[in-house]
PDB file of N, CA and C in Angstrom:
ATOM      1  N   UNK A   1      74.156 151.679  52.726  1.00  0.00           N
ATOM      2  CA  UNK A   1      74.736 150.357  52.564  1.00  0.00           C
ATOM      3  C   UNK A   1      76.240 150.488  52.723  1.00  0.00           C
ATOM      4  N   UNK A   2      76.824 149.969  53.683  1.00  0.00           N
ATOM      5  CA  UNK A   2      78.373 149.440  53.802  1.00  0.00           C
ATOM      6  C   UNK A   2      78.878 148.538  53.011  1.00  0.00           C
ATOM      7  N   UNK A   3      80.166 148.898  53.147  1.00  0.00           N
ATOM      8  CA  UNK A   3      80.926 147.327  51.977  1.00  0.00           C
ATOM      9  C   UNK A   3      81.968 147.252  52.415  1.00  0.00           C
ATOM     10  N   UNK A   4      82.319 146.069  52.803  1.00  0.00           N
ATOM     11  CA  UNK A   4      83.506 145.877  53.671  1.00  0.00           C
ATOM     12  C   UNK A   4      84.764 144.629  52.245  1.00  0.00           C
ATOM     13  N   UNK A   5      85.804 144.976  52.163  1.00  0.00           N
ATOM     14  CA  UNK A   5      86.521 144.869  50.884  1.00  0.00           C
ATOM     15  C   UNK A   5      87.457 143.696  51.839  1.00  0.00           C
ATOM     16  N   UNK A   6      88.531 142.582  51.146  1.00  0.00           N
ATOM     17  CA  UNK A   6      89.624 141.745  52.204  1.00  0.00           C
ATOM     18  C   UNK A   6      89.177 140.993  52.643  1.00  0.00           C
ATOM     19  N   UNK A   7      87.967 140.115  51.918  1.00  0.00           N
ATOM     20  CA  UNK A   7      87.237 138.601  52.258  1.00  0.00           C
ATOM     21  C   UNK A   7      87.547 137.559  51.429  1.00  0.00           C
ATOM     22  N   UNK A   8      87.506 136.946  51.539  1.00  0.00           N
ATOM     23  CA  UNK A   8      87.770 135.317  50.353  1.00  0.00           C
ATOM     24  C   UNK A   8      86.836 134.693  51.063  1.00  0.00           C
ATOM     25  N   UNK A   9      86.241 133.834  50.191  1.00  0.00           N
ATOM     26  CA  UNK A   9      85.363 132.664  50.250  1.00  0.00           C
ATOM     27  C   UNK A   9      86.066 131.509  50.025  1.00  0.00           C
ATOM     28  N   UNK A  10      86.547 130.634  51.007  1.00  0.00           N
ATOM     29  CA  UNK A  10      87.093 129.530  50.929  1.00  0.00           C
ATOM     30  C   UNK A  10      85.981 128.140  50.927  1.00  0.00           C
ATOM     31  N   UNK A  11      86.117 127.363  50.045  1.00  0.00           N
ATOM     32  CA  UNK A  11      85.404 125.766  50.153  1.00  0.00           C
ATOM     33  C   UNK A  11      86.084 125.227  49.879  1.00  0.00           C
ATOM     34  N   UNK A  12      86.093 123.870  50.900  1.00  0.00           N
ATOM     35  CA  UNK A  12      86.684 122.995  50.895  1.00  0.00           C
ATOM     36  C   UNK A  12      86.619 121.728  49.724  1.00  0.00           C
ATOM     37  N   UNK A  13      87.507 121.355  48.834  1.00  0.00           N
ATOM     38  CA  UNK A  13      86.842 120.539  47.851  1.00  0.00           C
ATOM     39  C   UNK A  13      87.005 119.534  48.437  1.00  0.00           C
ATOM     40  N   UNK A  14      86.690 118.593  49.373  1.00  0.00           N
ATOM     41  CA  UNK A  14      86.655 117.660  49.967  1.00  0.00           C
ATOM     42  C   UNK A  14      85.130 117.681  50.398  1.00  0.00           C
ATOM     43  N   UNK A  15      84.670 118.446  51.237  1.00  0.00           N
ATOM     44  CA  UNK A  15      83.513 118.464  52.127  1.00  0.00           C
ATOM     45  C   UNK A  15      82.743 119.265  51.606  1.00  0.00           C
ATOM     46  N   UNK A  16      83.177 120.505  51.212  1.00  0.00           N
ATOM     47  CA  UNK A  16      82.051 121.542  50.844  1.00  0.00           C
ATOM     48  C   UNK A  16      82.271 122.500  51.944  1.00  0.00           C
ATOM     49  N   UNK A  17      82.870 122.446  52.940  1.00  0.00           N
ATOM     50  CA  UNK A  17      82.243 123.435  54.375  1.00  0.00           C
ATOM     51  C   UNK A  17      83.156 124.524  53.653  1.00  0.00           C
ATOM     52  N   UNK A  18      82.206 125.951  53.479  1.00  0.00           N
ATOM     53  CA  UNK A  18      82.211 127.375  53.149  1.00  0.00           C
ATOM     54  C   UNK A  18      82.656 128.528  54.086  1.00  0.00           C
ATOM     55  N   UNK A  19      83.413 129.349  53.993  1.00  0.00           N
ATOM     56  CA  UNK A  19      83.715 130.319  55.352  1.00  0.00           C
ATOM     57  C   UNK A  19      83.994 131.359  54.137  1.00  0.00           C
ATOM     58  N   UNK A  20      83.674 132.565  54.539  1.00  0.00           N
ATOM     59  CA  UNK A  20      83.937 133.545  54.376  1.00  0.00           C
ATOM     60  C   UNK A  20      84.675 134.713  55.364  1.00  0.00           C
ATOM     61  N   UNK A  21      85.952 134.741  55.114  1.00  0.00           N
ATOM     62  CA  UNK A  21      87.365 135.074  55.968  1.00  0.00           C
ATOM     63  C   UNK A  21      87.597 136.460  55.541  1.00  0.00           C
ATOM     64  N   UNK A  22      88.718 137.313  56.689  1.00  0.00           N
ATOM     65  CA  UNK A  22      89.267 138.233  56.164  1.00  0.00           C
ATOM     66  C   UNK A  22      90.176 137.472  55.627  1.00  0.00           C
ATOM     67  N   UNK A  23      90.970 138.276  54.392  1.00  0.00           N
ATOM     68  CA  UNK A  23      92.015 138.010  53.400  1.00  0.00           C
ATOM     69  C   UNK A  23      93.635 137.279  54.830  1.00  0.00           C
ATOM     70  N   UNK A  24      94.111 136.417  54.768  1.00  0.00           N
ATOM     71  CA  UNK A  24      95.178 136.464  55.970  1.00  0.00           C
ATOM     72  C   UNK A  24      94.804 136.532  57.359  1.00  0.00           C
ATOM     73  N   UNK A  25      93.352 136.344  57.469  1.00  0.00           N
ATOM     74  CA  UNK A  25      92.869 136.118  58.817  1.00  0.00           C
ATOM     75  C   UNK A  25      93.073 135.080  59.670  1.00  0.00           C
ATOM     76  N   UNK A  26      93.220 134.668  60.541  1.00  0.00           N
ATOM     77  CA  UNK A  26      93.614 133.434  61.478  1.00  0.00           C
ATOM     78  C   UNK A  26      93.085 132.315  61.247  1.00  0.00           C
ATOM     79  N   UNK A  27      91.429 132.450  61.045  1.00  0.00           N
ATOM     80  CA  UNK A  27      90.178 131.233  60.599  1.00  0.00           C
ATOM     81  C   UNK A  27      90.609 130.994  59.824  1.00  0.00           C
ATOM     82  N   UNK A  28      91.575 131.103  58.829  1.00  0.00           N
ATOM     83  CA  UNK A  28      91.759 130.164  57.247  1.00  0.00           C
ATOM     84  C   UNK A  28      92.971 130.054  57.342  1.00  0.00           C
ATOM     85  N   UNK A  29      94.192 130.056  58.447  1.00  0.00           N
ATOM     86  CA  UNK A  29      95.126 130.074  58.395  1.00  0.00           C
ATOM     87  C   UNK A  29      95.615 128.270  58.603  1.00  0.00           C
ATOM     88  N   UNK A  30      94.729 127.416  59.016  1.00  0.00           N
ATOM     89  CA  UNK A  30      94.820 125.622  58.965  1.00  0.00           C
ATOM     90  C   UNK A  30      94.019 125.346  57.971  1.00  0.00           C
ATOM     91  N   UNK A  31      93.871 126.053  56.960  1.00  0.00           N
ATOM     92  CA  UNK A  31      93.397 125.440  55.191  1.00  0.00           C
ATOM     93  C   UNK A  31      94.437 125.174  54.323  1.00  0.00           C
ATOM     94  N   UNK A  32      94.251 123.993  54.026  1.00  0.00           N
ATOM     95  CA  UNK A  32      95.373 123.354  53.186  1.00  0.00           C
ATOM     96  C   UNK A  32      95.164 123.341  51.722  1.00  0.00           C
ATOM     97  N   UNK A  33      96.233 123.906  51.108  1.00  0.00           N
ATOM     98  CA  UNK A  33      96.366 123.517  49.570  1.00  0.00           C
ATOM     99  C   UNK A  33      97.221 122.352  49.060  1.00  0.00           C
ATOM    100  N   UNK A  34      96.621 121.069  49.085  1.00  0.00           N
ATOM    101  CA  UNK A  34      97.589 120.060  49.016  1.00  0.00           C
ATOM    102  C   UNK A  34      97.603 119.975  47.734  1.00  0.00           C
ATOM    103  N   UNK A  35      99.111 119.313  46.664  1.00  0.00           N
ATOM    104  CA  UNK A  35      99.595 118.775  45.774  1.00  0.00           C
ATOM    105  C   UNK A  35      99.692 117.174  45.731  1.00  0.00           C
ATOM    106  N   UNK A  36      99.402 116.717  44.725  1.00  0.00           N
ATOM    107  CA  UNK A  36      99.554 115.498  45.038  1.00  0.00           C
ATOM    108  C   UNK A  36      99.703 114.956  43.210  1.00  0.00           C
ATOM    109  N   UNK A  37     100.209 113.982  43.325  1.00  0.00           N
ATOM    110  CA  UNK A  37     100.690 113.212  41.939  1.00  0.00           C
ATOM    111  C   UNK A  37      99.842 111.760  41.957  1.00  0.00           C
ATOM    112  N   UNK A  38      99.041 111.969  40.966  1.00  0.00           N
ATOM    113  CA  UNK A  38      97.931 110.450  40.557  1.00  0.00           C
ATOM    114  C   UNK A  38      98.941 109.543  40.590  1.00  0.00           C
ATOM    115  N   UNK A  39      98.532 108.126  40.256  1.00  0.00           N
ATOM    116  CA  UNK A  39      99.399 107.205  39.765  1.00  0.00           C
ATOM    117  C   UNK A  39      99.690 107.260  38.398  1.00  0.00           C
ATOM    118  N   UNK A  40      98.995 107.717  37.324  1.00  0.00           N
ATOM    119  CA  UNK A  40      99.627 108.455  36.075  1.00  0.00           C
ATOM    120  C   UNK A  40     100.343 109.253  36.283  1.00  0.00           C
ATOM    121  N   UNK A  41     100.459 109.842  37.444  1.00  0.00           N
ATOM    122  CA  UNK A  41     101.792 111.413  37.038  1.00  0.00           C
ATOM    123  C   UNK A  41     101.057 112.742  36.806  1.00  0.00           C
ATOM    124  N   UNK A  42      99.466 112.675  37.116  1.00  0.00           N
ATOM    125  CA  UNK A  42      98.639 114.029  36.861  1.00  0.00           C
ATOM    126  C   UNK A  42      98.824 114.792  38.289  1.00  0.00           C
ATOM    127  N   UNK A  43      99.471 116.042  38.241  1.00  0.00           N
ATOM    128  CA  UNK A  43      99.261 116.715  39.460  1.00  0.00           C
ATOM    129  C   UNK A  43      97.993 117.408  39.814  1.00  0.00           C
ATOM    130  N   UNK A  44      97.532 117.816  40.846  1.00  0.00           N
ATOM    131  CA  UNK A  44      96.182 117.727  40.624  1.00  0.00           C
ATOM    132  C   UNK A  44      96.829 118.613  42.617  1.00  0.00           C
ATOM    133  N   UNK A  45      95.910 119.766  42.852  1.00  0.00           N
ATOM    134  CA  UNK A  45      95.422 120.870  43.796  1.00  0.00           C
ATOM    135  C   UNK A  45      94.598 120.709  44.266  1.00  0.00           C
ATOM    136  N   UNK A  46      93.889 120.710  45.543  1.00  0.00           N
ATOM    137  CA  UNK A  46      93.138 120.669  46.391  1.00  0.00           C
ATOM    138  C   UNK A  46      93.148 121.560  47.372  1.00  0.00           C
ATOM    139  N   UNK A  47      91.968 122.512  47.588  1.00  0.00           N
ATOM    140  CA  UNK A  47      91.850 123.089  48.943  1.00  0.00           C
ATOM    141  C   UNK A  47      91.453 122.267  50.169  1.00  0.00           C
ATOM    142  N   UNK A  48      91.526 121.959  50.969  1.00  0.00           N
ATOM    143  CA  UNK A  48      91.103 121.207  52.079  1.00  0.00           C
ATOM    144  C   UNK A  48      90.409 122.600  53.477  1.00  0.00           C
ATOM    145  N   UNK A  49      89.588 121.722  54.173  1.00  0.00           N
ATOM    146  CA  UNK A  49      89.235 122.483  55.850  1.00  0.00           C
ATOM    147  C   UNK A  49      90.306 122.020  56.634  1.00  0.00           C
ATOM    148  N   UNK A  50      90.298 122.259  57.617  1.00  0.00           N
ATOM    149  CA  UNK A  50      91.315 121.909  58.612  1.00  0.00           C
ATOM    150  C   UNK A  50      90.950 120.311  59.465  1.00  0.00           C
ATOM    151  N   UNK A  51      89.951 119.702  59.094  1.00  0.00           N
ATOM    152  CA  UNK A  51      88.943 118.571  59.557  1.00  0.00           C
ATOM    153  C   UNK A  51      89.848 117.977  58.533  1.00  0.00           C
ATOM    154  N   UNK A  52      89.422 117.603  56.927  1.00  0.00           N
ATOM    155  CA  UNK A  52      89.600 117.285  55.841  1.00  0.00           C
ATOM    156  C   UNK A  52      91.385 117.010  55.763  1.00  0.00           C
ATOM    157  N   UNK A  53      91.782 118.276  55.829  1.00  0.00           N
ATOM    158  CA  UNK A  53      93.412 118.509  55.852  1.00  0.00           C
ATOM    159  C   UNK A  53      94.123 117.175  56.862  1.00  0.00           C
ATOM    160  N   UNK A  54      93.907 117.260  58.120  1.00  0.00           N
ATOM    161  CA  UNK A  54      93.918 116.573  58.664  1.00  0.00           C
ATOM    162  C   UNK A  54      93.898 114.704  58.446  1.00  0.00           C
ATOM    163  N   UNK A  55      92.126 114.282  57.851  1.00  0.00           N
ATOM    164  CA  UNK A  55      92.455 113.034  57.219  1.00  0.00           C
ATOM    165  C   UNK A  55      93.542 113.076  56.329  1.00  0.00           C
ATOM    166  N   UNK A  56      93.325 114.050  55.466  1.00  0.00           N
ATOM    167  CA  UNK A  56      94.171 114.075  54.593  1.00  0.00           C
ATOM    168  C   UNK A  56      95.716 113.812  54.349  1.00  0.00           C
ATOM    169  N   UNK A  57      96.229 114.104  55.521  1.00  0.00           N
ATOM    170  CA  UNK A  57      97.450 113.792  55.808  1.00  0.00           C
ATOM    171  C   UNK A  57      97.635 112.546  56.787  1.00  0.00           C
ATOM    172  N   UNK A  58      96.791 112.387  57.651  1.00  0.00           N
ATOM    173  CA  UNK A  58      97.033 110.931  57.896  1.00  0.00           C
ATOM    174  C   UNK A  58      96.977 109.941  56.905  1.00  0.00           C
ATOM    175  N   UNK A  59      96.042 110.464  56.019  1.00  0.00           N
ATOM    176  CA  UNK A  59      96.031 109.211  55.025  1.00  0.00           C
ATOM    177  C   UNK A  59      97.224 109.067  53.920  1.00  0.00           C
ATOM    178  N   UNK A  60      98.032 110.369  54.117  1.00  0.00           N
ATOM    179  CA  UNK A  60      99.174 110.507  52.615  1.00  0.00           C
ATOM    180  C   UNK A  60     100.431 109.986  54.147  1.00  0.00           C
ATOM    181  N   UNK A  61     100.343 110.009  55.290  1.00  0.00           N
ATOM    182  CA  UNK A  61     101.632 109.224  55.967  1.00  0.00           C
ATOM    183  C   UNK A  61     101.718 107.631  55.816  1.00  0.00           C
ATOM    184  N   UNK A  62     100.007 107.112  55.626  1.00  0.00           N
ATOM    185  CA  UNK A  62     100.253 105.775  55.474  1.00  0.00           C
ATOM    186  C   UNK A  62     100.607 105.140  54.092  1.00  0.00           C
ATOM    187  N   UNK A  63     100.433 106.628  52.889  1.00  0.00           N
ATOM    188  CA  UNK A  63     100.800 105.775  51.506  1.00  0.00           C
ATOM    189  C   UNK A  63     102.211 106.222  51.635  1.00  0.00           C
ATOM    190  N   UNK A  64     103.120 106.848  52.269  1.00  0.00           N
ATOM    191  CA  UNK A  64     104.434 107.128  52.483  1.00  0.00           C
ATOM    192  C   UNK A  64     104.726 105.926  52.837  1.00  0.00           C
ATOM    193  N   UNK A  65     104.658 105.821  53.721  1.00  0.00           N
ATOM    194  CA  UNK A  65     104.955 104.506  54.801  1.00  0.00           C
ATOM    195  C   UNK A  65     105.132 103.411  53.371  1.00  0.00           C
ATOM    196  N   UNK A  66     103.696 103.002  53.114  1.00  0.00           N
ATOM    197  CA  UNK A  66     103.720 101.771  52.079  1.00  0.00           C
ATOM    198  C   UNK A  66     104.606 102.014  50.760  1.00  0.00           C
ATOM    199  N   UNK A  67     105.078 103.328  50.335  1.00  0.00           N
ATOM    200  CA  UNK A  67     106.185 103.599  49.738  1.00  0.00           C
ATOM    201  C   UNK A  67     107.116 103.470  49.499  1.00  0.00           C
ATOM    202  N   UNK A  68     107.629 104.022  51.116  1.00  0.00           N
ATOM    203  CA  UNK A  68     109.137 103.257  51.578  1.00  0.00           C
ATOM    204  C   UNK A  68     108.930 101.593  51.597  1.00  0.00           C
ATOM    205  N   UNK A  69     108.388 101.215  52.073  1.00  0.00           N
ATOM    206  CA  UNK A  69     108.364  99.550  52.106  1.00  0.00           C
ATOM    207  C   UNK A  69     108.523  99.084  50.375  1.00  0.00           C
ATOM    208  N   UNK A  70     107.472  99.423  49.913  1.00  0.00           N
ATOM    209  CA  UNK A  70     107.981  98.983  48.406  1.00  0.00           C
ATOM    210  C   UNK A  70     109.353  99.543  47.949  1.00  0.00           C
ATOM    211  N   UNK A  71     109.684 100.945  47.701  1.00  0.00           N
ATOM    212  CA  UNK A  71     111.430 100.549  47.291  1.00  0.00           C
ATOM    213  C   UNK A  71     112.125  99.863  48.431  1.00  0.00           C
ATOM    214  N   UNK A  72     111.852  99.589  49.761  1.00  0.00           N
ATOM    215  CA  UNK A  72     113.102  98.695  50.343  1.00  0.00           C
ATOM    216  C   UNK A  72     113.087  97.747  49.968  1.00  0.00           C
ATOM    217  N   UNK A  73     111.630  97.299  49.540  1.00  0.00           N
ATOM    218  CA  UNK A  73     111.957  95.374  48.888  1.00  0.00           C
ATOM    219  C   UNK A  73     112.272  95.204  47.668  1.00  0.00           C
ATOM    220  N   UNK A  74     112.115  96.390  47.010  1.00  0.00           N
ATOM    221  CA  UNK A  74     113.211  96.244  45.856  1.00  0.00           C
ATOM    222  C   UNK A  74     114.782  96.484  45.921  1.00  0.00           C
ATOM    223  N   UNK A  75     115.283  97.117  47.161  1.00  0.00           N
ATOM    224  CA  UNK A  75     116.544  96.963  47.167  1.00  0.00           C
ATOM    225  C   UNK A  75     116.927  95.697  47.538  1.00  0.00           C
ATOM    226  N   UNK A  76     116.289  95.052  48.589  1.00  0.00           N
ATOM    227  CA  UNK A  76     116.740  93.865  49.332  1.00  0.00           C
ATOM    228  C   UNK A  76     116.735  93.069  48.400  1.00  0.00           C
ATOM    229  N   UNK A  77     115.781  92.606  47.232  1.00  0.00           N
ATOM    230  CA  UNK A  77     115.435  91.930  46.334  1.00  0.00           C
ATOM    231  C   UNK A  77     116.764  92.180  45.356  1.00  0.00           C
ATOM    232  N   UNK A  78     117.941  93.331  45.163  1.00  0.00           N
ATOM    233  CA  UNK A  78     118.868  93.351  43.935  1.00  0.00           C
ATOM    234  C   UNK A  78     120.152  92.640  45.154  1.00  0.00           C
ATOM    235  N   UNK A  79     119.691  92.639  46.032  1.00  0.00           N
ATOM    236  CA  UNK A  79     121.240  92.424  47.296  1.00  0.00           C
ATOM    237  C   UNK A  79     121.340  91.015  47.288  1.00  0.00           C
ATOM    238  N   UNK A  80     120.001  90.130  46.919  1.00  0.00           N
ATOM    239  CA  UNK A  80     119.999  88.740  46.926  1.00  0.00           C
ATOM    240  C   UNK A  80     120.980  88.191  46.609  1.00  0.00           C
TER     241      UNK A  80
END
């Protein structure tokens, strides 16, 4: 029996999809560990796939977007 040592088991907590990688191997090198802040203020970690990662960040450019728009209408709103 062989044993080969410098694997990680990555899952995605989004999807579930499982890979078993060398440690720093290329295949897990578009897996994302995103941070993100609830609307309470709970920070909260996520592994993502590179599929997942992907929505994932399109979907955090459009709550940016709607971000900036809310503090600009609160500035415009003190300039009145």
């Amino acid at each position: 029996m062989s044993r080969t040592t410098g694997f990680s088991r990555y899952v995605c907590d989004r999807c579930g999809t499982t890979v078993h990688a060398p440690d720093g191997g290329q295949e897990v090198q578009a897996w994302q560990e995103v941070k993100r802040v609830t609307a309470s203020g709970t920070g909260i970690t996520r592994l993502l796939c590179p599929a997942c990662a992907k929505a994932y960040y399109d979907l955090a450019q459009g709550q940016d977007t709607g971000f900036t728009a809310f503090m600009e209408a609160g500035r415009k709103r003190e300039e009145q």
